[in-house]
Protein backbone atom coordinates (compact mmCIF):
# COMPACT_ATOMS: atom_id res chain seq x y z
CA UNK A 1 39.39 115.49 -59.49
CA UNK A 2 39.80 115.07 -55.76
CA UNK A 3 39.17 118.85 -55.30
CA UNK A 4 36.50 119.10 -58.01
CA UNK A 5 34.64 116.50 -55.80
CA UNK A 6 35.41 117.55 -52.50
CA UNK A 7 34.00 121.31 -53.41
CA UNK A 8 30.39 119.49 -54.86
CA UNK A 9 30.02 117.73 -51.76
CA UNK A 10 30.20 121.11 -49.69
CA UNK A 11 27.93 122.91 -52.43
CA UNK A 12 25.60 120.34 -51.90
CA UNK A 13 25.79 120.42 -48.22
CA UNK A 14 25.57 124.08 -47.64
CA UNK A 15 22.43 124.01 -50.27
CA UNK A 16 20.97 121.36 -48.46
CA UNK A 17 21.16 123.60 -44.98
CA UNK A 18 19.61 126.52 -47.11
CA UNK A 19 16.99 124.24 -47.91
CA UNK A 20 15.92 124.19 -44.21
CA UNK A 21 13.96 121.40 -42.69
CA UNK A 22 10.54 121.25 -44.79
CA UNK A 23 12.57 121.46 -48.04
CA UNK A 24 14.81 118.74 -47.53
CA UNK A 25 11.50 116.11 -46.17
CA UNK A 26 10.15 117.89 -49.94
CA UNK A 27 13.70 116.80 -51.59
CA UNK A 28 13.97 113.37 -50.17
CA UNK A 29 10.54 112.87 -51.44
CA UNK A 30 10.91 113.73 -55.23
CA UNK A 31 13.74 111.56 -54.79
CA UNK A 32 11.82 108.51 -53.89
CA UNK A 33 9.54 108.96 -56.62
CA UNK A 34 11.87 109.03 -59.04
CA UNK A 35 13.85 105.78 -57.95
CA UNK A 36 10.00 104.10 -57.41
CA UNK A 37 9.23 104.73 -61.18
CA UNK A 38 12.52 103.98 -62.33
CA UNK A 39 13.01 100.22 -63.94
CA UNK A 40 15.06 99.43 -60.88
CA UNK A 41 12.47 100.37 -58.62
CA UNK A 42 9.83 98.47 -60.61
CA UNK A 43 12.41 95.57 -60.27
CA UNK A 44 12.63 95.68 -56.59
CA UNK A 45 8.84 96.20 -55.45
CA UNK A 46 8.10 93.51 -57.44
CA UNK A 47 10.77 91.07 -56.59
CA UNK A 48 12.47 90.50 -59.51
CA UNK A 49 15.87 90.98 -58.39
CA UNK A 50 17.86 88.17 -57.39
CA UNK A 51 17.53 88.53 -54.02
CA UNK A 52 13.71 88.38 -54.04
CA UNK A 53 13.56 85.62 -56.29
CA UNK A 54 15.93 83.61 -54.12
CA UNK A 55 13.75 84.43 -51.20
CA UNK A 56 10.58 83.53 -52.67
CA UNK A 57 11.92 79.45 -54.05
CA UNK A 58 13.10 79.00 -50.55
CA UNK A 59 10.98 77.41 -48.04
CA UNK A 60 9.11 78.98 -45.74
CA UNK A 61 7.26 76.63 -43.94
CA UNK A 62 5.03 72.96 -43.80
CA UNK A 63 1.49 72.15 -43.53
CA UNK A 64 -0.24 69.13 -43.34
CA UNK A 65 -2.05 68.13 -46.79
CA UNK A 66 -4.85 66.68 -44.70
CA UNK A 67 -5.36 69.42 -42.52
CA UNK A 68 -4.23 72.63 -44.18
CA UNK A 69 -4.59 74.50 -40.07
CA UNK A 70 -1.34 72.52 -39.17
CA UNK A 71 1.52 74.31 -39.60
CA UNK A 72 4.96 73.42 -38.78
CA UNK A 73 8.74 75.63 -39.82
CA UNK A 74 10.50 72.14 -40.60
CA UNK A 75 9.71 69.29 -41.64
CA UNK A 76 8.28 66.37 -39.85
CA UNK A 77 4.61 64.60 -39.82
CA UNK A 78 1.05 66.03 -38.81
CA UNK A 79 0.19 65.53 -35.43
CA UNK A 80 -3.14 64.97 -36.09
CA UNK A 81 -2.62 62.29 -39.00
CA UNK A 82 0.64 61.04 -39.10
CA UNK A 83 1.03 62.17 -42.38
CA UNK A 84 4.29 64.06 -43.61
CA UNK A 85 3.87 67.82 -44.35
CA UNK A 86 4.89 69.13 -47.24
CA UNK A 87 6.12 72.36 -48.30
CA UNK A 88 3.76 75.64 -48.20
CA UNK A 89 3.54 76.69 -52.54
CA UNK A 90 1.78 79.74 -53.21
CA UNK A 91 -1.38 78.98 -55.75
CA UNK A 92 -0.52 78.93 -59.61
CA UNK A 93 -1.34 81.97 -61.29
CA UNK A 94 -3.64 81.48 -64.52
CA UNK A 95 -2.74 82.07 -67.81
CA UNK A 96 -5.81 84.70 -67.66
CA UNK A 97 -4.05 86.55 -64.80
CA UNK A 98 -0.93 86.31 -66.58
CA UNK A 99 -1.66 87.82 -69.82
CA UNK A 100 -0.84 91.53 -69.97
CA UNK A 101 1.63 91.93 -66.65
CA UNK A 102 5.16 92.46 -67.51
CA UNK A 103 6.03 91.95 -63.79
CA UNK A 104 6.26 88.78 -61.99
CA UNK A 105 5.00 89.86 -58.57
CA UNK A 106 1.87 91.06 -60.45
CA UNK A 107 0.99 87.70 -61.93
CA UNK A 108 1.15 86.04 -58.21
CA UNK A 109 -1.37 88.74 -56.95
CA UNK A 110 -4.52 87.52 -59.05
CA UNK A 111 -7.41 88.46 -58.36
CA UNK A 112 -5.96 91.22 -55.70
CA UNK A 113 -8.31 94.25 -55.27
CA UNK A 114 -6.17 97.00 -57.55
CA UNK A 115 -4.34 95.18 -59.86
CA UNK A 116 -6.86 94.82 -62.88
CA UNK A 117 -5.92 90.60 -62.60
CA UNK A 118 -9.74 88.76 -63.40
CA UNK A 119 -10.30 86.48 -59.86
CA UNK A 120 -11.30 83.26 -59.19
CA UNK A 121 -14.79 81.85 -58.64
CA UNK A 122 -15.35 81.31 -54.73
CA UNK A 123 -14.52 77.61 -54.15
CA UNK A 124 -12.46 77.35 -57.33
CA UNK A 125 -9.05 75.49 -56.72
CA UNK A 126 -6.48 75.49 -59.29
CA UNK A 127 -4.30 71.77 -58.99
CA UNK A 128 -1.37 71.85 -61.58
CA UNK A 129 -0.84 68.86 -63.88
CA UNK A 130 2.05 66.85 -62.03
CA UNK A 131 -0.15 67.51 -59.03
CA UNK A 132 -3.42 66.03 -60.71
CA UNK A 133 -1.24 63.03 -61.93
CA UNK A 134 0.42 62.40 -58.58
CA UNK A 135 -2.59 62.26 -56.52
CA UNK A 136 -4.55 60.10 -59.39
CA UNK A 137 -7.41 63.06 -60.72
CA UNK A 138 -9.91 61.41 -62.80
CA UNK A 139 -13.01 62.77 -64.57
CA UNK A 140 -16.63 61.34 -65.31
CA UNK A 141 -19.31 63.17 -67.30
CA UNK A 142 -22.96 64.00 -65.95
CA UNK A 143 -24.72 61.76 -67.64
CA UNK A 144 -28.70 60.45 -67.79
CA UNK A 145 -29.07 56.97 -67.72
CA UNK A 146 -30.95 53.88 -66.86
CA UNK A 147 -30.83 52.96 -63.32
CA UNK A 148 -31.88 49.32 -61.28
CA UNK A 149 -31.96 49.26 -57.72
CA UNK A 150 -30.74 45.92 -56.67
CA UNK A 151 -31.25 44.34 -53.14
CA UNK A 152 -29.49 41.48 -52.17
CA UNK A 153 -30.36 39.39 -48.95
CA UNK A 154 -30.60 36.48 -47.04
CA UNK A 155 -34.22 34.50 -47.21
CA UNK A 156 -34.91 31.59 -44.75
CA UNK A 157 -37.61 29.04 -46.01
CA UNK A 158 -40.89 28.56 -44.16
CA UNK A 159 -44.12 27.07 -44.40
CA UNK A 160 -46.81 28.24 -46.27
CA UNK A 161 -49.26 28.75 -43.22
CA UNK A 162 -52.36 28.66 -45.31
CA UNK A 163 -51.32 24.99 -46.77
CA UNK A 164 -50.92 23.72 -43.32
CA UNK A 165 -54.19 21.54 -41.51
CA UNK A 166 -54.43 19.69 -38.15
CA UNK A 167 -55.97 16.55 -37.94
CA UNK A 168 -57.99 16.15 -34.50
CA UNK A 169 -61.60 14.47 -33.84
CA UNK A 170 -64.70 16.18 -32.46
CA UNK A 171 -65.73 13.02 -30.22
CA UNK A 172 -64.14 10.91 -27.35
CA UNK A 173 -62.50 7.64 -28.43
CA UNK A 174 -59.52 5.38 -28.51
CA UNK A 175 -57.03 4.94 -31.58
CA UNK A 176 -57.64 1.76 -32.97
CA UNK A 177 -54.95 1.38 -35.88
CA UNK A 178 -52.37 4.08 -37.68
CA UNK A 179 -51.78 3.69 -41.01
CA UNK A 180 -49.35 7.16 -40.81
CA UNK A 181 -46.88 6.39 -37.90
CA UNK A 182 -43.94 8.13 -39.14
CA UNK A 183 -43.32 12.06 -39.10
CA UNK A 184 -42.19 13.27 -42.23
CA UNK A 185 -43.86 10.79 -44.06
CA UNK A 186 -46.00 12.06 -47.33
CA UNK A 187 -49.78 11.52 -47.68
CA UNK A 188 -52.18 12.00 -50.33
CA UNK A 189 -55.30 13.34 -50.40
CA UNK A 190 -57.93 11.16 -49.11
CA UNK A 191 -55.34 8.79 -47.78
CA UNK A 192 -56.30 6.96 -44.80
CA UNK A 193 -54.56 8.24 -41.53
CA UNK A 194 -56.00 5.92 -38.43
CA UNK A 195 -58.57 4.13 -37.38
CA UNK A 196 -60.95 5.24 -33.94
CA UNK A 197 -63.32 3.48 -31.68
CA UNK A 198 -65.98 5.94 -30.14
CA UNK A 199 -69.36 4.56 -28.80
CA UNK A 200 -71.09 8.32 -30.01
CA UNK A 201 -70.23 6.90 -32.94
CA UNK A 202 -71.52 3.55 -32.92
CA UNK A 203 -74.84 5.13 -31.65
CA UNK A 204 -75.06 7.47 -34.45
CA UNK A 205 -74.18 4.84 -37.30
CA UNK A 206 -77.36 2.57 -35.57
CA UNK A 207 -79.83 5.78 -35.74
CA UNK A 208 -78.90 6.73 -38.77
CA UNK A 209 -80.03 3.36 -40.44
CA UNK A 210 -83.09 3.43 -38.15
CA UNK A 211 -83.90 7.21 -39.44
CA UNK A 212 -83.35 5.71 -43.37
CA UNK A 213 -85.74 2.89 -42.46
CA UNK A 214 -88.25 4.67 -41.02
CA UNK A 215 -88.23 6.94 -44.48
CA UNK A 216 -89.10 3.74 -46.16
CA UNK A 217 -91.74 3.14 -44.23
CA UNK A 218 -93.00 6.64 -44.28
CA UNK A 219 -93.18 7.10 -48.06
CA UNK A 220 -95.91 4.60 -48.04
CA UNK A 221 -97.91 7.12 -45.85
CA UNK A 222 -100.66 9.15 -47.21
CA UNK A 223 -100.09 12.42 -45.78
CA UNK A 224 -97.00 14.75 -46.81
CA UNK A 225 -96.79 15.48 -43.51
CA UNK A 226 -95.65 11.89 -42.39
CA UNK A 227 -93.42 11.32 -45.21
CA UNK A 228 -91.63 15.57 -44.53
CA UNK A 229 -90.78 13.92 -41.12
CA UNK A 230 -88.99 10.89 -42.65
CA UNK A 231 -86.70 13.20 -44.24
CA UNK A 232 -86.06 15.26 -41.74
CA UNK A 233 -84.64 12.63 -39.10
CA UNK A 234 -82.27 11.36 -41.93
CA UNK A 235 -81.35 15.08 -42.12
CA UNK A 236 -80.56 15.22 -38.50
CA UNK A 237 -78.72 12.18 -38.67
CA UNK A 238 -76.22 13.21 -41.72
CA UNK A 239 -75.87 16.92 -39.92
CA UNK A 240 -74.41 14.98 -37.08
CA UNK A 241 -72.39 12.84 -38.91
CA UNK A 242 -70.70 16.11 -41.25
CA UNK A 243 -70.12 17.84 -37.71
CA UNK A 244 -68.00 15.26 -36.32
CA UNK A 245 -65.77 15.32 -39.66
CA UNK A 246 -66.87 12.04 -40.62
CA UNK A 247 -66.28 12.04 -44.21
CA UNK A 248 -68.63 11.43 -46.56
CA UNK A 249 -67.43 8.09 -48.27
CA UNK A 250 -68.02 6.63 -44.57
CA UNK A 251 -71.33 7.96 -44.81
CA UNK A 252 -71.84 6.19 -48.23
CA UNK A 253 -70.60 3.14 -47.39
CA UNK A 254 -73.32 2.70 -44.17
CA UNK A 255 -75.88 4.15 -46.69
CA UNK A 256 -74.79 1.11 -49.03
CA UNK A 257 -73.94 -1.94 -46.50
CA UNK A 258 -76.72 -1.15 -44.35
CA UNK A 259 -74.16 -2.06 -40.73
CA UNK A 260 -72.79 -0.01 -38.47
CA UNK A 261 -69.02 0.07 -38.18
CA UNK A 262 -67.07 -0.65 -34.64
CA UNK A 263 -64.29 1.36 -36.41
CA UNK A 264 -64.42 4.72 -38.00
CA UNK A 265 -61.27 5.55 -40.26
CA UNK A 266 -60.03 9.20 -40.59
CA UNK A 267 -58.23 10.18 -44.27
CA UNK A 268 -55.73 13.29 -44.97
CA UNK A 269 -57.53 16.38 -46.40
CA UNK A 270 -54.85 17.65 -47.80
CA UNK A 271 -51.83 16.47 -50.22
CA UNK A 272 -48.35 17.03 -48.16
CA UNK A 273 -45.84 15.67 -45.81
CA UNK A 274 -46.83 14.80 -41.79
CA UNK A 275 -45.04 17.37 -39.98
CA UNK A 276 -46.28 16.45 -36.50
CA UNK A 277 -47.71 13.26 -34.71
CA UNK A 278 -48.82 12.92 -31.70
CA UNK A 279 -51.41 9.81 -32.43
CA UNK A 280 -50.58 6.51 -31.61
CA UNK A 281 -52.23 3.34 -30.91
CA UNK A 282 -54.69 2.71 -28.24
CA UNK A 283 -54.58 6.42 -27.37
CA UNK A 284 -57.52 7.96 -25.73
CA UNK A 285 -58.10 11.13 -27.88
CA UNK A 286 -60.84 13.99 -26.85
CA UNK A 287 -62.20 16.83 -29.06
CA UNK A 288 -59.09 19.12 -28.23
CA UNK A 289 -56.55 15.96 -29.16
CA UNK A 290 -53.94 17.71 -32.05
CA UNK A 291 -53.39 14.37 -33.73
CA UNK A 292 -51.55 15.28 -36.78
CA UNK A 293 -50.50 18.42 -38.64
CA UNK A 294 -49.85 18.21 -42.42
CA UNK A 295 -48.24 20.82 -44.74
CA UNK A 296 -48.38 21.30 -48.31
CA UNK A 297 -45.41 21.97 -49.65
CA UNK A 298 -46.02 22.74 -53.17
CA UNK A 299 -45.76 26.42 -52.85
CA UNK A 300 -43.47 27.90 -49.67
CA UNK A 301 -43.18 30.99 -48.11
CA UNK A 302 -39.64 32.52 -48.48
CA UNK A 303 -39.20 35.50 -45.59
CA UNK A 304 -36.35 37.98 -45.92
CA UNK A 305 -35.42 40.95 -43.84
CA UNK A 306 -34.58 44.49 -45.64
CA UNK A 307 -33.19 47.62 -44.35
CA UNK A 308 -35.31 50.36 -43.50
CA UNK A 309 -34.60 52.63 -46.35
CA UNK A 310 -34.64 49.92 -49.00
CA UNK A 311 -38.54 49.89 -48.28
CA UNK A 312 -39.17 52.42 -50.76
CA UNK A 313 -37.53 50.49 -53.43
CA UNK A 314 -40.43 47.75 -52.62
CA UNK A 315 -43.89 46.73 -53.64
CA UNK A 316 -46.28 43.90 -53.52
CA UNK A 317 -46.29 41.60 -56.31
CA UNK A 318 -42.63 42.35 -57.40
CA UNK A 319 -40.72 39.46 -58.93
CA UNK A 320 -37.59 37.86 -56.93
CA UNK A 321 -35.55 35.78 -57.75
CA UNK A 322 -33.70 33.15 -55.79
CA UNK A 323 -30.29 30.89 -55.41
CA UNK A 324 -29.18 28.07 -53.36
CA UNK A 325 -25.49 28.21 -52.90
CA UNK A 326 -25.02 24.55 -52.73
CA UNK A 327 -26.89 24.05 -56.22
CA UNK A 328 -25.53 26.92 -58.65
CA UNK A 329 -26.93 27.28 -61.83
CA UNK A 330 -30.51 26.50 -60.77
CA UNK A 331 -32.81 29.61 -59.89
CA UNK A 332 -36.09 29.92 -58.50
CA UNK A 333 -38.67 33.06 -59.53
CA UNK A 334 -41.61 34.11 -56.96
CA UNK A 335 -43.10 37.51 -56.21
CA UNK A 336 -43.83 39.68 -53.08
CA UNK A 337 -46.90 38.49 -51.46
CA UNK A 338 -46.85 41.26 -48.53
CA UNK A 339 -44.36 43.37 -46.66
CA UNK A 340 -45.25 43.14 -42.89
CA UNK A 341 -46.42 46.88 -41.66
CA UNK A 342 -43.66 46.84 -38.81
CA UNK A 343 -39.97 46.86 -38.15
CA UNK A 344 -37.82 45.00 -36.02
CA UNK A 345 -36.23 46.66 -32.75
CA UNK A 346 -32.76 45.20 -32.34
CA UNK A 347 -31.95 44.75 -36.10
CA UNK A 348 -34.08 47.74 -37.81
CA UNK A 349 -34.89 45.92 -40.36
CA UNK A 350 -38.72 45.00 -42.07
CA UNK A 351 -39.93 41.46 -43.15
CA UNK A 352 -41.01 40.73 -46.66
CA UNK A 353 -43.04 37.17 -47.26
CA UNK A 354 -42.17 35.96 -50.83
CA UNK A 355 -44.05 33.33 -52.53
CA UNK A 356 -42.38 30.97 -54.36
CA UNK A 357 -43.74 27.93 -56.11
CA UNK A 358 -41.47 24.73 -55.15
CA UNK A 359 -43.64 21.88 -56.83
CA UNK A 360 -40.40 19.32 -57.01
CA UNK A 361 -40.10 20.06 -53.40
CA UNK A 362 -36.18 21.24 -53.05
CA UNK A 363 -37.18 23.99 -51.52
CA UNK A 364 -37.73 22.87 -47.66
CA UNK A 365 -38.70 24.89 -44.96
CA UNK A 366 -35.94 26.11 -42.38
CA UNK A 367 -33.52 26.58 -45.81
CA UNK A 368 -31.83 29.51 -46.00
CA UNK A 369 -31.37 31.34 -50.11
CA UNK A 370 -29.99 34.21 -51.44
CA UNK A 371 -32.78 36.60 -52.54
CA UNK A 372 -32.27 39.11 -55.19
CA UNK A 373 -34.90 41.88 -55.69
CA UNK A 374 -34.56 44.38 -58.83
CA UNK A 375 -36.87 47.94 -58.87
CA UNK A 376 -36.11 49.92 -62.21
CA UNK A 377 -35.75 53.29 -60.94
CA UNK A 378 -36.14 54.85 -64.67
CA UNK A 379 -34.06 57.48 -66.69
CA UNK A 380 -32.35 60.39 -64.41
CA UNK A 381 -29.51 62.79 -64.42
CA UNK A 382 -26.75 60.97 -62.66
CA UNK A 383 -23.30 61.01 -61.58
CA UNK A 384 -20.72 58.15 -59.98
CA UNK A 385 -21.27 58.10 -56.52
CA UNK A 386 -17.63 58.54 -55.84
CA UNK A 387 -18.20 62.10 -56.86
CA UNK A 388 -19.82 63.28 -54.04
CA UNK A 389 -18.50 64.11 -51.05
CA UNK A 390 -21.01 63.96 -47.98
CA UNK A 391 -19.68 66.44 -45.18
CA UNK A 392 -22.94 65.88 -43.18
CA UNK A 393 -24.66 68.89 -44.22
CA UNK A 394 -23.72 69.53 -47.16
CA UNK A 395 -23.00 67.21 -51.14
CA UNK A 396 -20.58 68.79 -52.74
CA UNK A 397 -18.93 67.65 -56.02
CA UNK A 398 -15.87 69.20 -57.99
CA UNK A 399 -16.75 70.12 -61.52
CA UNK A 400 -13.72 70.51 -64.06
CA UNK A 401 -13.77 74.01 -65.34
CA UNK A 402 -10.97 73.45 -67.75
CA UNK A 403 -6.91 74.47 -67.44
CA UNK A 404 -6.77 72.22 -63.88
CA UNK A 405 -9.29 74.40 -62.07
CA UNK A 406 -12.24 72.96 -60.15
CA UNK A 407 -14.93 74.20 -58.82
CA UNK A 408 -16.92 73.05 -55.63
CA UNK A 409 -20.19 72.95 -55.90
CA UNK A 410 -23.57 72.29 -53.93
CA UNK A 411 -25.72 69.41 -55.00
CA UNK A 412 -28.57 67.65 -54.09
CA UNK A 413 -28.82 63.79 -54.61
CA UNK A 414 -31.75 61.47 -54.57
CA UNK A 415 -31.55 57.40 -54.81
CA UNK A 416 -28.24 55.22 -55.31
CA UNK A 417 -27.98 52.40 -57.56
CA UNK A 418 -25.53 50.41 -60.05
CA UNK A 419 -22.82 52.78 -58.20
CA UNK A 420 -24.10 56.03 -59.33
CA UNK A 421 -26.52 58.90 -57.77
CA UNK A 422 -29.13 60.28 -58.68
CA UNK A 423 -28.45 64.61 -59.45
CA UNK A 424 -31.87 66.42 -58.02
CA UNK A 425 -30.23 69.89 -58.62
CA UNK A 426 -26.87 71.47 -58.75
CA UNK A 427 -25.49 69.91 -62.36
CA UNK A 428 -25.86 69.99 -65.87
CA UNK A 429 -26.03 67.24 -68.25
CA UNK A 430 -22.41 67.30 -70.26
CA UNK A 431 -20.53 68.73 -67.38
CA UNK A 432 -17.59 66.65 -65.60
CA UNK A 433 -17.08 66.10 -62.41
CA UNK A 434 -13.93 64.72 -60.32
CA UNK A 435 -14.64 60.75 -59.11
CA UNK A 436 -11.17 60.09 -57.39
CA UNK A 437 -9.12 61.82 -55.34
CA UNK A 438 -11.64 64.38 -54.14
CA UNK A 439 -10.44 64.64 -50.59
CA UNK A 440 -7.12 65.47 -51.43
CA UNK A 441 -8.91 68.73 -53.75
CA UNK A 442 -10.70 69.11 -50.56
CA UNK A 443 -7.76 69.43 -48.38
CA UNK A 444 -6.02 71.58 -51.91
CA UNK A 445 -9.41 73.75 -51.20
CA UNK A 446 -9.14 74.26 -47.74
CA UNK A 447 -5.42 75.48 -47.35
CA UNK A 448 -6.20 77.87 -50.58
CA UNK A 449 -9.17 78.90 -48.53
CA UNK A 450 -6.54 79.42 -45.01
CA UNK A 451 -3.56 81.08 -46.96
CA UNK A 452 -6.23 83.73 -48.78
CA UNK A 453 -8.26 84.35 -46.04
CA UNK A 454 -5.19 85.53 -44.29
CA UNK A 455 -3.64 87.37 -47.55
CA UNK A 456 -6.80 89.12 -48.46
CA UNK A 457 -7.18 90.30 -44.19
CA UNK A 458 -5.01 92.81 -44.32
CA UNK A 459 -6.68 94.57 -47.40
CA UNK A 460 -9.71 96.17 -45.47
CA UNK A 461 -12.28 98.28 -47.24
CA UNK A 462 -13.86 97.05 -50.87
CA UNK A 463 -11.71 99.94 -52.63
CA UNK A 464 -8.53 98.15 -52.04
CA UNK A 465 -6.39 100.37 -49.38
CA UNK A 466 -6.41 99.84 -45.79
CA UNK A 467 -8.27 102.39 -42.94
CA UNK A 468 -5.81 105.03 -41.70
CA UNK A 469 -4.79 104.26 -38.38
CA UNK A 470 -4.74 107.82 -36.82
CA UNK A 471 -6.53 109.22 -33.16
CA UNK A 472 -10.45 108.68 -34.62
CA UNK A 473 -9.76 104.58 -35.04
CA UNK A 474 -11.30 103.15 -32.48
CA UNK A 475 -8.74 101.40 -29.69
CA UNK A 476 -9.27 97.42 -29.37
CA UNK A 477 -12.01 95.97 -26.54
CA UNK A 478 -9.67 95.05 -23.37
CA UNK A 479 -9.87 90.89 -23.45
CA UNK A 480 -13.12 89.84 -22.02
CA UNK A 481 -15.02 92.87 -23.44
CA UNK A 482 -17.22 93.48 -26.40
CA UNK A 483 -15.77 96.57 -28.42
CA UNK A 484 -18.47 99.22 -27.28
CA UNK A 485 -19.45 97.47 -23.99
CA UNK A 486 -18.15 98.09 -20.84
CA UNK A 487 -17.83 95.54 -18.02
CA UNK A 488 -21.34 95.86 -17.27
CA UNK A 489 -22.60 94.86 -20.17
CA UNK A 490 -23.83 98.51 -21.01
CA UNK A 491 -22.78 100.91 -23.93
């Protein structure tokens, strides 16, 4: 047997040098063929023997699930998070890719150009079922529904400056006698207030009763002429007597008694509380003397501030509603009376008068309530507003396409209320969407995104194989040159 063997091994040498150089490159190359289509072969390109499937389970590096560019060969934490990195796993392969490879390494290469595998969508990440559990995946459906805006803010109580009258004279005098000497005190209407001495008005009372005697006397006359003239100095007289505010039951009373008064008394106009004095007795008071203010408090003004973009959400005659946090259970209803045209600097925020009727009076000025406003917004297409992730520039939600896959997607989003947004464009009513743990798809998204960019690189021209390097490819620009420019600038 030893000879048998040792005389093939020289046949096959000395056919080999017969062969000369071009036939043995020929040889060796048949021979490669044949071992490449052999089930061996198969077995090795693809990795199935041991060796490459012991080499693809261990682990061959770490990234960062926060920031799939951080890469590290052992473990540790991100340095730009803190987080710990976790092992690099190549993507799932789907059953779709699956079906009809015998071959292991071709069901890892979906969607590769040549291999016949169907590929993902663009911005379709596959997250496996442990994974979705781990990191807390849940779904929502696009949905239309009902939607309130609700505003909640802070009202401070004021004055309602159209209830609000000062009580002054139009002549000189002196204050004879108060009969309000107390701020805060309430009045009625018509209630007497003080008592003043003026000699303009003593004068007046005296030709007053002189102008309605001489009418007496002129009715008896026989011209209309003389008796027109008695009734215009009683004219005059009154006219004076309404300009100075005196009111008209004074003016009755010297009609009726017939004797001029030292003292001319001064009554409230209005029904409220005194929220100024600054009469007292035996003060000398002129035309521009602010003796008293009063306020009716029966309806106040309630002002509250609101955020620029919660304007829209606002109109005039819109009913609030109010609280006291010291007296729960008890609410108070008013409406929008006007929203003031400007905003303010430091705070960026716009003031909106409410009206609210208060005719027990708890409701005092300087108060502070909790204002709720309500605008129905109507039926829309929305979505919760956990589902959308705001990069800036960009909404983008993750709709569920079945099997653990998700797809990002563009939307674009309109008002917020109730915890949901409103879907302008970009969704479908009945599809779902991901509401929790988006940013950890995102992140799942962005290293899929990293590790194919870099496994697709290599694959050059749409047809799958790679451009022949040979003397036509054109030699790499020397750093700090354009490929085709020189150092100038010019081709």
């Amino acid at each position: 047997m030893k000879k048998m063997g040792g005389r093939g091994a020289r046949r096959v040498s000395s056919a080999l040098a017969s062969l000369g150089t071009s036939g043995r490159v020929v040889l060796a190359a048949v021979v490669a063929g044949a071992l490449l289509l052999s089930p061996v072969g198969c077995d090795w390109i693809w990795g199935r023997g041991k060796g490459a499937s012991a080499s693809r389970q261990e682990v061959t590096g770490y990234h960062c699930p926060m920031h799939p560019e951080f890469h590290s060969d052992k473990p540790g934490k991100c340095e730009i998070c803190g987080m710990n990195l976790v092992p690099n796993e190549k993507p799932a392969a789907t059953p779709a890719a699956q079906k009809g490879h015998d071959h292991a390494g071709m069901e890892e290469m979906t969607g590769m150009p040549g291999t016949g595998a169907p590929a993902e969508a663009p911005g379709t990440v596959v997250v496996s079922a442990e994974k979705r559990q781990l990191i807390g995946v849940k779904l929502a459906p696009v949905e239309r529904r009902a939607l309130t805006k609700a505003i909640r803010t802070v009202g401070r109580v004021e004055y309602d400056e159209r209830r609000i009258v000062h009580v002054h004279t139009k002549i000189d005098g002196w204050i004879h006698e108060l009969y309000v000497n107390a701020t805060g005190q309430p009045v009625r209407k018509g209630e007497l207030l003080f008592s003043i001495y003026s000699p303009q008005l003593v004068s007046t009372q005296e030709e007053y009763l002189i102008a309605l005697r001489g009418r007496e006397a002129l009715r008896k006359a026989t011209t209309p002429e003389g008796r027109e003239g008695g009734e215009a100095l009683v004219r005059a007289a009154r006219r004076r007597f309404r300009l100075w505010d005196v009111p008209e039951s004074e003016i009755r009373r010297l009609e009726r008694e017939g004797k001029a008064r030292t003292y001319l008394t001064f009554t409230s106009p209005i029904e409220g509380i005194v929220i100024e004095k600054q009469a007292f007795e035996g003060l000398h008071v002129t035309p521009g003397t602010d003796l008293m203010t009063v306020a009716d408090l029966s309806m106040v003004w309630v002002n509250a501030d609101v955020y620029e973009y919660e304007l829209a959400f606002l109109r005039e005659g819109q009913p609030v509603t109010l609280t006291l946090s010291y007296l729960p259970g008890r609410t108070f209803t008013g409406k929008i009376a006007y929203i003031y045209p400007y905003l303010k600097e430091k705070t960026r925020t716009a003031t909106v008068r409410i009206e609210v009727p208060n005719p027990d009076g708890i409701l005092k000025p300087m108060m502070y309530a909790d204002v709720r406003l309500e605008s129905p917004m109507g039926e829309t297409l929305t979505v919760p507003d956990t589902a959308v992730m705001d990069t800036g520039e960009r909404r983008v939600v993750f709709v569920d396409r079945g099997e653990g896959r998700f797809e990002t997607r563009d939307v674009e989003v309109g008002r917020r209320a109730q915890g949901y947004v409103e879907v302008l464009s970009g969704l479908a009513e009945g599809e779902r969407v991901s509401v929790a743990a988006n940013f950890m798809i995102d992140a799942e998204t962005r290293l899929r995104e990293a590790v194919g960019g870099g496994a697709h690189a290599g694959h050059g021209a749409p047809g799958g194989g790679e451009k022949p390097a040979g003397p036509s490819a054109e030699p790499p620009a020397p750093p700090g040159e354009h490929a085709g420019h020189g150092k100038d600038g010019r081709r």
